[in-house]
C-alpha atoms as a PDB file:
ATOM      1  CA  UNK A   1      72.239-173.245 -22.285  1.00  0.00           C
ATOM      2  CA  UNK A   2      75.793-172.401 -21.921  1.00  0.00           C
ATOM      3  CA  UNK A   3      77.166-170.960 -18.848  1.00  0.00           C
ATOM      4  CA  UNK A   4      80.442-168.997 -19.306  1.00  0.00           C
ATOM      5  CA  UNK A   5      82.321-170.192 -15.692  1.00  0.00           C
ATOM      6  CA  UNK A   6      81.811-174.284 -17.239  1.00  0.00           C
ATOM      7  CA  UNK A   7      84.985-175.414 -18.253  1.00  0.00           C
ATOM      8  CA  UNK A   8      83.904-177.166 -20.892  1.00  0.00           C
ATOM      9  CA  UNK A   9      82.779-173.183 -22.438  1.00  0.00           C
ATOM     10  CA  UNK A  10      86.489-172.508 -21.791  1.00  0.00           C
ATOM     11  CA  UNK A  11      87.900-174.712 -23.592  1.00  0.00           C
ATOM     12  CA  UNK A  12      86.011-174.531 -26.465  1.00  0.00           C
ATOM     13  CA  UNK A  13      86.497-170.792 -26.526  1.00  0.00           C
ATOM     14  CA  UNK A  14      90.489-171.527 -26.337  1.00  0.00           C
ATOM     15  CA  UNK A  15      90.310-173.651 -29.291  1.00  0.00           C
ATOM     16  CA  UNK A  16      88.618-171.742 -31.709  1.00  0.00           C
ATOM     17  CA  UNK A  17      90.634-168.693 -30.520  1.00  0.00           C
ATOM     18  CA  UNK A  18      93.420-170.933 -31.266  1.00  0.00           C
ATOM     19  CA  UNK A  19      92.353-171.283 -34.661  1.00  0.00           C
ATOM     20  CA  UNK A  20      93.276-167.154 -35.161  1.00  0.00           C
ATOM     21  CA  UNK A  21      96.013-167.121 -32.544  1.00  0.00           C
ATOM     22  CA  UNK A  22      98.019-165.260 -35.224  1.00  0.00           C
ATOM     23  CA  UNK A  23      96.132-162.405 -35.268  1.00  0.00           C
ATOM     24  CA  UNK A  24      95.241-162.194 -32.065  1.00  0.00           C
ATOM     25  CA  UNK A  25      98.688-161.909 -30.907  1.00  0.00           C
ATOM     26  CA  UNK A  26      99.285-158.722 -32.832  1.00  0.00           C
ATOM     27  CA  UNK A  27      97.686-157.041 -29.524  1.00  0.00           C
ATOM     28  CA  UNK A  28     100.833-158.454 -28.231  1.00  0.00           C
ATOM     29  CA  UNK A  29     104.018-157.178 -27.822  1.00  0.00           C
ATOM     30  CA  UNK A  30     107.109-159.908 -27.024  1.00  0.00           C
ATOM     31  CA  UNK A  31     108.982-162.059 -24.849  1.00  0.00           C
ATOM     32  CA  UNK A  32     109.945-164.146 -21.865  1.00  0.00           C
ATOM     33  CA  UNK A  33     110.646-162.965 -18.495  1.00  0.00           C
ATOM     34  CA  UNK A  34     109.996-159.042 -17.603  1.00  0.00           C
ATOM     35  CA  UNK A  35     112.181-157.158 -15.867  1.00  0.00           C
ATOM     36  CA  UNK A  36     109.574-155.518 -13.635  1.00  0.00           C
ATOM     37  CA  UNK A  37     110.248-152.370 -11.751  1.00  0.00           C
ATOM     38  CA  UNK A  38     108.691-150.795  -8.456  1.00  0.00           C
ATOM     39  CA  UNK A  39     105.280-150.683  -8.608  1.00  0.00           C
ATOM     40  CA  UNK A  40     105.223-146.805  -8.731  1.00  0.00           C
ATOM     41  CA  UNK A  41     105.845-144.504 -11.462  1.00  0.00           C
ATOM     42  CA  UNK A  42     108.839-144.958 -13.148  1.00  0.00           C
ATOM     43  CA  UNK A  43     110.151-141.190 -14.945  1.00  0.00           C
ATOM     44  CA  UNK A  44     108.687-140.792 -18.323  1.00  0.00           C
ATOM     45  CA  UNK A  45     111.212-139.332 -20.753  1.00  0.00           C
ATOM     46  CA  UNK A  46     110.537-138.400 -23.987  1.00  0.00           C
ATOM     47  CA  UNK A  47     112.440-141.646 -25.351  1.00  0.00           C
ATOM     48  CA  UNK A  48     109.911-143.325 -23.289  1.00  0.00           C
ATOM     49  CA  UNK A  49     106.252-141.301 -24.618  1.00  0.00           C
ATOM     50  CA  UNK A  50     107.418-140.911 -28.387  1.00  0.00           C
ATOM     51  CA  UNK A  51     110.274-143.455 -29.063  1.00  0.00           C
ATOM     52  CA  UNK A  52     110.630-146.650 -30.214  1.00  0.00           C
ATOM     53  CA  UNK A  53     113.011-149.126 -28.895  1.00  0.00           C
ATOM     54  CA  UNK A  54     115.894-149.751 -30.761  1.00  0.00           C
ATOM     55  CA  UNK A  55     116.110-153.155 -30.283  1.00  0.00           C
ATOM     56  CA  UNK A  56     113.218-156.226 -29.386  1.00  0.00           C
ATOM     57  CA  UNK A  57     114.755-158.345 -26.552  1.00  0.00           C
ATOM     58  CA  UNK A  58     114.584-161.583 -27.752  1.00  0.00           C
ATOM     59  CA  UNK A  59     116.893-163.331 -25.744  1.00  0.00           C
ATOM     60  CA  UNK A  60     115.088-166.936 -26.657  1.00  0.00           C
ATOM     61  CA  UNK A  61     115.009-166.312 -30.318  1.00  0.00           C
ATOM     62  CA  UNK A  62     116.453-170.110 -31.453  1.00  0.00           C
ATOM     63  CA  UNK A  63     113.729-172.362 -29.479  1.00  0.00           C
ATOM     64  CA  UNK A  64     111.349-169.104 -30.165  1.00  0.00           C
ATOM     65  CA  UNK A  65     111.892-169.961 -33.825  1.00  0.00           C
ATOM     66  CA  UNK A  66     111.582-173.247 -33.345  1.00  0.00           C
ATOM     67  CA  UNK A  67     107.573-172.944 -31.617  1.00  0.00           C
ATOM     68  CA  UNK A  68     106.919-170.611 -34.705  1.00  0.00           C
ATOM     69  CA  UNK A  69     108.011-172.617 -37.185  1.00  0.00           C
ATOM     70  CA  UNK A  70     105.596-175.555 -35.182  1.00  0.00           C
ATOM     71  CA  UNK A  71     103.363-172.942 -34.817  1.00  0.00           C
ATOM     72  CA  UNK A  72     103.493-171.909 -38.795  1.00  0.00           C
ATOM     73  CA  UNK A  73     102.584-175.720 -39.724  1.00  0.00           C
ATOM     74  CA  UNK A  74      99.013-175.378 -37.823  1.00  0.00           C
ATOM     75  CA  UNK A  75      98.293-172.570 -39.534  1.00  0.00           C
ATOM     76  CA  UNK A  76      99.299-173.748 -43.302  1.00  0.00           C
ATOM     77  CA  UNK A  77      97.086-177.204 -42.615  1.00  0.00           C
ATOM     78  CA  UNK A  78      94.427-175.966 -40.413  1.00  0.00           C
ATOM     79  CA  UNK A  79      94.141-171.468 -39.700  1.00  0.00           C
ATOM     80  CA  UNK A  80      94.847-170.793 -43.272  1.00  0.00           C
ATOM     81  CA  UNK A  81      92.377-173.051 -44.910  1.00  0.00           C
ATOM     82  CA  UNK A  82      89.534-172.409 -41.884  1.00  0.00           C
ATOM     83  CA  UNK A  83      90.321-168.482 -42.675  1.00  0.00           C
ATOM     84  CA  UNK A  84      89.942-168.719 -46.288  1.00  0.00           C
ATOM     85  CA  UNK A  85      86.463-170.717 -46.492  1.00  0.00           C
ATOM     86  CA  UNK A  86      85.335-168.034 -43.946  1.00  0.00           C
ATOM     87  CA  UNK A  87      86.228-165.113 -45.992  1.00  0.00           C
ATOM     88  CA  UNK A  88      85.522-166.997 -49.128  1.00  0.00           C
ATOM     89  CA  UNK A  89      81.851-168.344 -47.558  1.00  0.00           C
ATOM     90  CA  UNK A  90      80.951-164.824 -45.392  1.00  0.00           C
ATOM     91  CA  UNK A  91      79.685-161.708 -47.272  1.00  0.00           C
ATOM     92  CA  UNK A  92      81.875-158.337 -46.156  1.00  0.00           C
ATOM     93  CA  UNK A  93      78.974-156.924 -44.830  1.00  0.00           C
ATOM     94  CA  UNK A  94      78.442-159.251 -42.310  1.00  0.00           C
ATOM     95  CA  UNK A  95      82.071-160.120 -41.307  1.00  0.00           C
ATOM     96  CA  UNK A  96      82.154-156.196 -40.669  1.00  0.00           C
ATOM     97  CA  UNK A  97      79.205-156.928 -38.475  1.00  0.00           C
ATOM     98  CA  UNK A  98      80.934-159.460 -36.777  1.00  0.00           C
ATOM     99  CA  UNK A  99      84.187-157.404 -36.163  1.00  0.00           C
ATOM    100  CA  UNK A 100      81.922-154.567 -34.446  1.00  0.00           C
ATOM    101  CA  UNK A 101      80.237-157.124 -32.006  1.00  0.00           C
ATOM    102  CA  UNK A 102      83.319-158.574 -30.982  1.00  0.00           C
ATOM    103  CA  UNK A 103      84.599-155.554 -30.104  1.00  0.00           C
ATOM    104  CA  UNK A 104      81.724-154.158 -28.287  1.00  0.00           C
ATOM    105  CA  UNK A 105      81.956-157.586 -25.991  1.00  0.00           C
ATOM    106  CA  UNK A 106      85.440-156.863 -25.211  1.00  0.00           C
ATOM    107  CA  UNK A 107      84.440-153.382 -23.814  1.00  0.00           C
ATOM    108  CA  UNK A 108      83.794-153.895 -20.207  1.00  0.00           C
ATOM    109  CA  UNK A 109      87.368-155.445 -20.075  1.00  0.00           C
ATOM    110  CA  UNK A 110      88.945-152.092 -21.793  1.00  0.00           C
ATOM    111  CA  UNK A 111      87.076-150.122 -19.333  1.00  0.00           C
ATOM    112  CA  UNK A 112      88.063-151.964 -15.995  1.00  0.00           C
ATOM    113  CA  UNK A 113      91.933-151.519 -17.431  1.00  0.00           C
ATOM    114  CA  UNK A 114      91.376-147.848 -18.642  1.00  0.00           C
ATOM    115  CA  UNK A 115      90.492-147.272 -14.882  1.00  0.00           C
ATOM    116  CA  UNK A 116      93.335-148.998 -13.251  1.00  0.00           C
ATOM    117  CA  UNK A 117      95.712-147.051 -15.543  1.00  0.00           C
ATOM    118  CA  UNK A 118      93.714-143.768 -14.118  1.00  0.00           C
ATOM    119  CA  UNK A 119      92.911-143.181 -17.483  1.00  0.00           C
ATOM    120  CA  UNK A 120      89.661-140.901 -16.662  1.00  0.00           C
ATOM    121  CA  UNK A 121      89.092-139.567 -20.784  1.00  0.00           C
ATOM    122  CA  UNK A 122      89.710-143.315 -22.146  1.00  0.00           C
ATOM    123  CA  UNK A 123      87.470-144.695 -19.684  1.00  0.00           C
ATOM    124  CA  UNK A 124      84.417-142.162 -20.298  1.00  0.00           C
ATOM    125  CA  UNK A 125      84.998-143.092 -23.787  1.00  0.00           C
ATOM    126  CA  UNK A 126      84.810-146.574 -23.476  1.00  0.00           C
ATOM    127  CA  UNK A 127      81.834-146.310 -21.481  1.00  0.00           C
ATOM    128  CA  UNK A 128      80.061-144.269 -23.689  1.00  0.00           C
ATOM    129  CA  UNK A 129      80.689-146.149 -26.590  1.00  0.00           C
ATOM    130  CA  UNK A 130      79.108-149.855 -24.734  1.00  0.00           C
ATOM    131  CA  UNK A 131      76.283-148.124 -23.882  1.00  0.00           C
ATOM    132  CA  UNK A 132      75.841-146.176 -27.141  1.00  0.00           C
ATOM    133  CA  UNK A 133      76.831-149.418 -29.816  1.00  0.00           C
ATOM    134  CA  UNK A 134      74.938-151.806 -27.053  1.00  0.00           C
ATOM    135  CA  UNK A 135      71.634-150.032 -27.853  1.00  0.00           C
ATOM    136  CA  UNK A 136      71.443-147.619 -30.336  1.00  0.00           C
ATOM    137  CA  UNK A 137      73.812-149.999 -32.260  1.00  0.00           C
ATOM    138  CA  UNK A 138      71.903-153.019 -31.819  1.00  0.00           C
ATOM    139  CA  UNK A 139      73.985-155.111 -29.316  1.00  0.00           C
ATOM    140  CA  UNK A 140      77.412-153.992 -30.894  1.00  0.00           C
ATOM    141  CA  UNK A 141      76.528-155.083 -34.431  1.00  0.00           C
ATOM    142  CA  UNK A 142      77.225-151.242 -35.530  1.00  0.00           C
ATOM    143  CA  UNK A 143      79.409-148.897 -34.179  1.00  0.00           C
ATOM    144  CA  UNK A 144      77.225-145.540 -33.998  1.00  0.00           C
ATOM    145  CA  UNK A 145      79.804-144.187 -31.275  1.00  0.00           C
ATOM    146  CA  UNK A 146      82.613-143.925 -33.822  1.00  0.00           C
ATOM    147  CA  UNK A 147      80.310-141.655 -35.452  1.00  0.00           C
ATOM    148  CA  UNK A 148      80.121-139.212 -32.466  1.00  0.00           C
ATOM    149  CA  UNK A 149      83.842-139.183 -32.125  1.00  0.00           C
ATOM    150  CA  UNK A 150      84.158-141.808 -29.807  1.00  0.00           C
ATOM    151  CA  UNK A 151      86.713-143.938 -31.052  1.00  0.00           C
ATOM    152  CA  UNK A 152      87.871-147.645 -29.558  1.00  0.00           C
ATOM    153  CA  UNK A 153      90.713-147.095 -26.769  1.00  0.00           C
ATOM    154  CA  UNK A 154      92.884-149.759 -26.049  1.00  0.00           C
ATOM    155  CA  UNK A 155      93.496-151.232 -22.595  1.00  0.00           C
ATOM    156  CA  UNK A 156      94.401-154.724 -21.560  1.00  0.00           C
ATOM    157  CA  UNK A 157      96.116-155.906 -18.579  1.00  0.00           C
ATOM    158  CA  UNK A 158      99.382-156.297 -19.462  1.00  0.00           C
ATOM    159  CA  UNK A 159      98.655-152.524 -20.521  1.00  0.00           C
ATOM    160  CA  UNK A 160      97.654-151.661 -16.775  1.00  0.00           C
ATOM    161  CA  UNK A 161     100.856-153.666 -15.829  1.00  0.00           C
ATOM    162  CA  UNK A 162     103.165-151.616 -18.017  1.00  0.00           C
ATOM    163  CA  UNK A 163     101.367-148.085 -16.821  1.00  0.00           C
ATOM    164  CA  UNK A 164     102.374-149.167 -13.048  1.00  0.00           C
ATOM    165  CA  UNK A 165     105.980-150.221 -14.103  1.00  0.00           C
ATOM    166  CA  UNK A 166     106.301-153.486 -15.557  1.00  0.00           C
ATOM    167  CA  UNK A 167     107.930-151.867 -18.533  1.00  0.00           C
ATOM    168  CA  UNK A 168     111.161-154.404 -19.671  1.00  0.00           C
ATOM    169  CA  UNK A 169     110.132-157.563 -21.512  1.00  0.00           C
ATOM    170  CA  UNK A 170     111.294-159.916 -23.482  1.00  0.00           C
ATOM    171  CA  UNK A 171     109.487-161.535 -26.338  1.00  0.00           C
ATOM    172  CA  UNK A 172     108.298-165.380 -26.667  1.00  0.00           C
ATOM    173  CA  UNK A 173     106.237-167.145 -29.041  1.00  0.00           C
ATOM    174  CA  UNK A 174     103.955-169.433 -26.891  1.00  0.00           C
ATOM    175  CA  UNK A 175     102.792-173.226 -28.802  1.00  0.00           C
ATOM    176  CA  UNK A 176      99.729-172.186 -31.203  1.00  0.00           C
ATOM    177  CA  UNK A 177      98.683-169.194 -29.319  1.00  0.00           C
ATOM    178  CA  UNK A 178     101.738-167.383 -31.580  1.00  0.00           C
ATOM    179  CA  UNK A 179     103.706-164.314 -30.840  1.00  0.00           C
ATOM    180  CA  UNK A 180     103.726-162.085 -27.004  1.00  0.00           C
ATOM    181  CA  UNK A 181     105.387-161.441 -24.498  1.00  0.00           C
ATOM    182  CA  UNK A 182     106.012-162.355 -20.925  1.00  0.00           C
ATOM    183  CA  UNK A 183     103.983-159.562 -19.363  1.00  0.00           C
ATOM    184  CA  UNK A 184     100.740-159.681 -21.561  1.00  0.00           C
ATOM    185  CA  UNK A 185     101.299-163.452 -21.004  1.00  0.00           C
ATOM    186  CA  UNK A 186     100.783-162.677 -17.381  1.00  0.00           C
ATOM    187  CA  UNK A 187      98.294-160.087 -18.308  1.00  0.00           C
ATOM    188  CA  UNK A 188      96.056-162.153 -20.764  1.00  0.00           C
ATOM    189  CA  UNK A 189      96.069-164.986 -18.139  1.00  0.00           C
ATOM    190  CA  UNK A 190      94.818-162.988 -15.136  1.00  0.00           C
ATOM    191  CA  UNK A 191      92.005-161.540 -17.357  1.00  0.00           C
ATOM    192  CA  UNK A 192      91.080-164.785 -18.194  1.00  0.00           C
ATOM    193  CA  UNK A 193      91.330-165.955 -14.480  1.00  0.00           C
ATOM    194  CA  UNK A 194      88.756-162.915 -14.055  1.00  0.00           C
ATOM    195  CA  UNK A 195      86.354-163.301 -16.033  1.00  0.00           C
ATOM    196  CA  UNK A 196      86.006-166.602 -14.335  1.00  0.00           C
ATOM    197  CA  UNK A 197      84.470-165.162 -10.848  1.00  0.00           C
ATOM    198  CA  UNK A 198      82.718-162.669 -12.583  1.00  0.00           C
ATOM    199  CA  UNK A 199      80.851-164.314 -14.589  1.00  0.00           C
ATOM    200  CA  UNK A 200      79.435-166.836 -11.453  1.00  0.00           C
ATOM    201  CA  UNK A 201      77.981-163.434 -10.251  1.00  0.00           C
ATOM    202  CA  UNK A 202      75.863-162.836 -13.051  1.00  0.00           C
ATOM    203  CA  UNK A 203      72.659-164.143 -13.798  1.00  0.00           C
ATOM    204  CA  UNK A 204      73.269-167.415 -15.918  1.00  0.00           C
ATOM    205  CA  UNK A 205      71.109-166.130 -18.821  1.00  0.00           C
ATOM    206  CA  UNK A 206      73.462-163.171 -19.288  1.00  0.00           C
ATOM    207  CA  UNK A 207      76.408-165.221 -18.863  1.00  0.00           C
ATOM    208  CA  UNK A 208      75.171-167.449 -21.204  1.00  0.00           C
ATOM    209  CA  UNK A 209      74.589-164.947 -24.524  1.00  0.00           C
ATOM    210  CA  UNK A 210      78.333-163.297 -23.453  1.00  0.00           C
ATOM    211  CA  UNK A 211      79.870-166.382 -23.205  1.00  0.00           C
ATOM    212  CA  UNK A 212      78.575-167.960 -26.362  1.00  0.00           C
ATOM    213  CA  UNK A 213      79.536-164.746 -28.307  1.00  0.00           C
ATOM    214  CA  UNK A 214      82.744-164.417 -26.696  1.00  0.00           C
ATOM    215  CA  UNK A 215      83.699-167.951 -27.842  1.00  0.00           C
ATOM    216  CA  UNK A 216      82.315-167.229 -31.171  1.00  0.00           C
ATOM    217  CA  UNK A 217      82.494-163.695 -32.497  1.00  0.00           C
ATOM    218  CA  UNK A 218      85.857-163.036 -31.040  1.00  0.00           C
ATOM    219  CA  UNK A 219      87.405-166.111 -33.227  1.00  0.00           C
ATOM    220  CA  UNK A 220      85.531-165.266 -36.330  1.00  0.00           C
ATOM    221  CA  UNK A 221      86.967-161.627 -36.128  1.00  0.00           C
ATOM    222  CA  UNK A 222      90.340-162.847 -36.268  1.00  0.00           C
ATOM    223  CA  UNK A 223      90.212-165.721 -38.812  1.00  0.00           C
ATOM    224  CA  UNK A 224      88.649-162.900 -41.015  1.00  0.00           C
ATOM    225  CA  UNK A 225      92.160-161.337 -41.020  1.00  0.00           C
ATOM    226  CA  UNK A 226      94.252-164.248 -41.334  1.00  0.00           C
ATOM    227  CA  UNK A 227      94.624-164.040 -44.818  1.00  0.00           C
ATOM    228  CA  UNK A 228      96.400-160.562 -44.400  1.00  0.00           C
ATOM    229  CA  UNK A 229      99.167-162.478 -42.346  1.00  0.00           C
ATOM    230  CA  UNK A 230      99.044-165.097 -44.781  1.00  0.00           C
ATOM    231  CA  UNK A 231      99.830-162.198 -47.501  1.00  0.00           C
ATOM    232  CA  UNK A 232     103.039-160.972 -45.135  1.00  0.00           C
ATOM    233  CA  UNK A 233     104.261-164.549 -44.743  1.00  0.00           C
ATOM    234  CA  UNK A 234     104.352-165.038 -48.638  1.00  0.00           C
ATOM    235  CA  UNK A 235     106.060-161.741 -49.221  1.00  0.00           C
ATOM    236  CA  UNK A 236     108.414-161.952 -46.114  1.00  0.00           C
ATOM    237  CA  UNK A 237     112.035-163.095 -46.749  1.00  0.00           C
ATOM    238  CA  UNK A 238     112.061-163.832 -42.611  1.00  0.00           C
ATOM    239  CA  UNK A 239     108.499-164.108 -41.613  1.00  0.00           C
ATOM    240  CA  UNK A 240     109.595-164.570 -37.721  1.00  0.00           C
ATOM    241  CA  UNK A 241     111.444-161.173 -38.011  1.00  0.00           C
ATOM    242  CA  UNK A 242     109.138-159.238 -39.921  1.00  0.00           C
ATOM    243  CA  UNK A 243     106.317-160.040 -37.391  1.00  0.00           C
ATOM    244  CA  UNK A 244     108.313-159.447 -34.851  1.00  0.00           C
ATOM    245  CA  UNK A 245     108.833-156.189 -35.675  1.00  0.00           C
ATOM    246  CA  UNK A 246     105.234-155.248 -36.789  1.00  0.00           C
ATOM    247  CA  UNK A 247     103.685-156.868 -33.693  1.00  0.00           C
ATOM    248  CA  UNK A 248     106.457-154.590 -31.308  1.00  0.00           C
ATOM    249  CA  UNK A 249     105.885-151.184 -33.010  1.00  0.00           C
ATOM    250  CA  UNK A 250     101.802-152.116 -32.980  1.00  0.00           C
ATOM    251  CA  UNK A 251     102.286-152.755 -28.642  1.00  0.00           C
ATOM    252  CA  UNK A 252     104.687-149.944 -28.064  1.00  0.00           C
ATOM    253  CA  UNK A 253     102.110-147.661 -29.421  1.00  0.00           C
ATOM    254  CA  UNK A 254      99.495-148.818 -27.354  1.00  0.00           C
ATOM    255  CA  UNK A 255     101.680-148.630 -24.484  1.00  0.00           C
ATOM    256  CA  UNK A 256     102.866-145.120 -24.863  1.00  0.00           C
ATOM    257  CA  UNK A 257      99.608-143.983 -25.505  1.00  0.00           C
ATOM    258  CA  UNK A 258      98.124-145.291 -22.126  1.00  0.00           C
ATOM    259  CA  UNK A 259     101.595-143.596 -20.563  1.00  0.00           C
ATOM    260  CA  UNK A 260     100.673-140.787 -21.766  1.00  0.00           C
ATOM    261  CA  UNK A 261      97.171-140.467 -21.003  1.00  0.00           C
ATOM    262  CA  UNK A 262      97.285-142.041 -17.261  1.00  0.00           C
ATOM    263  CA  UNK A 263      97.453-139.877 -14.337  1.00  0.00           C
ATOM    264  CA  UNK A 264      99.691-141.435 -12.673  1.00  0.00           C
ATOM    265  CA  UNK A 265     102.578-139.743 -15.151  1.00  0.00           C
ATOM    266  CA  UNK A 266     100.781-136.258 -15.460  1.00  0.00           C
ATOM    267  CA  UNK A 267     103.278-134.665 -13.592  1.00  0.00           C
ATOM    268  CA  UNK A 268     106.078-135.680 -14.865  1.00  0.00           C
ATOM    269  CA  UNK A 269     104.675-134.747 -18.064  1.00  0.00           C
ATOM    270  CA  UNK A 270     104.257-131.451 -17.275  1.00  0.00           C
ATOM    271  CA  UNK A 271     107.511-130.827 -15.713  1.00  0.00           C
ATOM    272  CA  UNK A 272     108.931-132.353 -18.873  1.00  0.00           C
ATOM    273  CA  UNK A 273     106.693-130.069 -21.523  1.00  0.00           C
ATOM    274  CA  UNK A 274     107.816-126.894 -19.618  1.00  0.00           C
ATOM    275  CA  UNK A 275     111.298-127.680 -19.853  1.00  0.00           C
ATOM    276  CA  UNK A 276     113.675-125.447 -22.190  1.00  0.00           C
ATOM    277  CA  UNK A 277     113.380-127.084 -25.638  1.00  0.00           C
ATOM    278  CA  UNK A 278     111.479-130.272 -24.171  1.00  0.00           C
ATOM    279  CA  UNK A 279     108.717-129.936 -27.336  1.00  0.00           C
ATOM    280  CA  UNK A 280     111.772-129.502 -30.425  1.00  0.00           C
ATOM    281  CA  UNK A 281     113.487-132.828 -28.914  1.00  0.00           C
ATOM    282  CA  UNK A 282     109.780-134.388 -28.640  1.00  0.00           C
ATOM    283  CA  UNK A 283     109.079-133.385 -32.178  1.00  0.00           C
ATOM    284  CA  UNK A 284     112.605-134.556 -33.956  1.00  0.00           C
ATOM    285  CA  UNK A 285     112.848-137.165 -31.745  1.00  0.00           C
ATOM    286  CA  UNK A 286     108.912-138.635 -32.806  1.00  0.00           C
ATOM    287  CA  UNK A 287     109.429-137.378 -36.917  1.00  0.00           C
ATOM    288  CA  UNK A 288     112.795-138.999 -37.222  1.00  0.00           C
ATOM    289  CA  UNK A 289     111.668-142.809 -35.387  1.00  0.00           C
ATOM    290  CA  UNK A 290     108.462-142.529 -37.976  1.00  0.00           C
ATOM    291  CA  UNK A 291     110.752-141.416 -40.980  1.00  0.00           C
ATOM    292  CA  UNK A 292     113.401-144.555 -40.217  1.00  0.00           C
ATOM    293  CA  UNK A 293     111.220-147.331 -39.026  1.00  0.00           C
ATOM    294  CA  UNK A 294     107.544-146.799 -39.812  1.00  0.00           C
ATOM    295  CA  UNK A 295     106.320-146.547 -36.416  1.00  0.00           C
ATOM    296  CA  UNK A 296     102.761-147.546 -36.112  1.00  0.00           C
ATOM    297  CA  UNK A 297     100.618-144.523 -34.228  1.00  0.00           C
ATOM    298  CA  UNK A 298      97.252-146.154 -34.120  1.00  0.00           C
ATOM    299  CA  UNK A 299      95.926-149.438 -33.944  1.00  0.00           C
ATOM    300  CA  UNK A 300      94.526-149.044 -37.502  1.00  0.00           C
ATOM    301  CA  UNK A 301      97.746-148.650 -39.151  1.00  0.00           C
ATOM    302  CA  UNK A 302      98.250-151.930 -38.992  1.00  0.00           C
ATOM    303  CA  UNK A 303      96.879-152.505 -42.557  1.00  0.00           C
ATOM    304  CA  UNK A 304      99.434-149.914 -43.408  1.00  0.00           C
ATOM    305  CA  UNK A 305     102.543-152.138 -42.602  1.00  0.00           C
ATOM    306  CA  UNK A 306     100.734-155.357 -44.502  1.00  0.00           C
ATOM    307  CA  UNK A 307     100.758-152.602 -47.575  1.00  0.00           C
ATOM    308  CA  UNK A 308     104.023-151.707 -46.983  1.00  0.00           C
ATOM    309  CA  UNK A 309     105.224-155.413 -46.666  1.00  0.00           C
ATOM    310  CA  UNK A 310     103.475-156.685 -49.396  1.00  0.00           C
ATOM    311  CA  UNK A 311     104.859-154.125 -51.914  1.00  0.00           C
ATOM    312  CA  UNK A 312     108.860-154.550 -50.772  1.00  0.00           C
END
C-alpha cells in the first residue's frame, strides 16, 4: 500500500511528472529571481488588471537556451515517444476521463490558494465543484459541476504569492522540469513541501488512493497533450521564443484574474472604475493588447494559440 509522505512515492511521482514537464509548465509563467515587493497590496492600475507586459524578463536567456535545448533532447528520445504510444494506445474517451480526475485531485490545493488570495466566489466554486465531481461525478472521473456553471478556477501558490505582491519575475527554464519562473518555482516547491505534513495527518488508506492517483493521473493528463507541443515545436521557427511567449500570456491571465477577483484589491478597484473615463481606457487598453498580441483570456485558449501557431 502506498503512503503519499514515503519518499520513495515522491520520487516516483517526480519522474513520471517529469516525463510531461513540458506541459505542465504551461501553468507557469518565467524566470529567475523575483523582484518581490511589500507584502501588502501593491496599486492595481489598469495596465496591471487588463494588460500584458510588453516585454518577458529573461535576463538568463543564453544558459536558459542552453537547459532547453538539453531539455528538448529528453523529450525527442523519451516524452515524445512515451506521449505518442499513450495517445496512440488510450481511447479519447478515457484519456478525457483521466484529464477530469486529475483535475478533481488537484482541487483541495486550488481551494487552500483561492482562500489565501481572499478570493471568497473562486473558493465557493472550487468547493462546490470537489464535492459535486467527487460524488455525483464518480470520484472526479466526470465533471457534472461544469454543467451547473461551475467552471475550474485557477489558483496555485505562486498565484497567492503574486496576489500579496510578489509581482516582478524573471523567467528560467529549470533541467527537465521545462519552462517557469522564479516565483512559481518557489511556489510549486512549498506546495510540494505541504502536501508532505498533510498527508502524515490523514489516515494512510486515504493517503494512499490520493497519492497513487496523484503520481499517476496527473502525468498521464499531461503526456496526453504532448503531442500538441510537439505540433508547435515542428511549426516554430524559434521554439524557445514561441513558448515563451505562449506560456507568459497563459500566466499573466491567470494572474490578473486572481488580482482582480481578490479582496485584498477591491478597493482600489473601485476607486479606479469610478474614475472619469477609467472604463474607455480599460476597454481600448484590453481590445488593442488582444488585437496586437493574441492575449490568452482563459485557460482554455490555449488550444487556440497551438491553432494559431500551427497555421503561420
Amino acid at each position: 500500500m502506498t503512503d503519499l509522505t514515503t519518499p520513495k512515492t515522491l520520487l516516483s511521482g517526480m519522474l513520471l511528472v517529469a516525463l510531461a514537464g513540458l506541459l505542465s509548465a504551461c501553468a507557469s509563467g518565467g524566470a529567475s529571481g523575483p523582484q518581490v515587493a511589500s507584502l501588502g497590496a501593491p496599486p492595481v492600475s489598469a495596465a496591471t488588471s487588463s494588460v500584458e507586459r510588453k516585454e518577458i524578463p529573461d535576463p538568463n536567456e543564453k544558459s536558459n537556451r542552453e537547459v532547453f535545448e538539453n531539455n528538448q533532447k529528453f523529450y525527442k528520445s523519451v516524452g515524445y515517444p512515451v506521449a505518442k504510444a499513450y495517445t496512440d494506445t488510450v481511447p479519447a474517451p478515457v484519456r478525457q476521463r483521466i484529464d477530469s480526475f486529475a483535475s478533481n485531485i488537484s482541487e483541495p490545493l486550488t481551494f487552500a490558494n483561492n482562500v489565501l488570495q481572499l478570493r471568497p466566489e473562486a473558493a465557493g466554486k472550487t468547493l462546490a465543484r470537489f464535492a459535486i465531481n467527487s460524488t455525483i461525478g464518480l470520484g472526479g472521473l466526470f465533471d457534472v459541476a461544469a454543467g451547473q456553471n461551475l467552471d475550474r478556477q485557477s489558483g496555485d501558490f505562486g498565484q497567492t504569492l503574486y496576489v500579496w505582491g510578489a509581482r516582478e519575475t524573471h523567467y528560467m527554464v529549470l533541467p527537465i522540469i521545462g519552462p517557469t519562473n522564479f516565483r512559481d518555482a518557489i511556489g510549486n516547491g512549498v506546495e510540494l513541501a505541504v502536501q508532505i505534513p498533510v498527508g502524515s495527518l490523514l489516515p494512510q488508506k486515504i493517503t494512499s488512493v490520493f497519492g497513487s492517483a496523484n503520481s499517476i493521473g496527473g502525468p498521464l493528463s499531461s503526456l496526453g497533450r504532448i503531442e500538441e507541443m510537439k505540433a508547435l515545436e515542428e511549426s516554430s521557427i524559434d521554439f524557445y521564443a514561441a513558448l515563451r511567449s505562449i506560456i507568459d500570456q497563459k500566466r499573466q491571465a491567470e494572474l490578473n484574474e486572481a488580482l482582480n477577483t481578490s479582496l485584498l484589491t477591491a478597493n482600489q478597484r473601485a476607486a479606479q472604475s469610478t474614475a472619469p473615463g477609467a472604463s474607455t481606457v480599460r476597454k481600448t487598453a484590453t481590445a488593442t493588447v488582444r488585437r496586437s498580441t493574441g492575449l490568452i483570456t482563459t485557460s482554455d485558449d490555449i488550444q487556440d494559440v497551438f491553432t494559431r501557431a500551427s497555421n503561420q
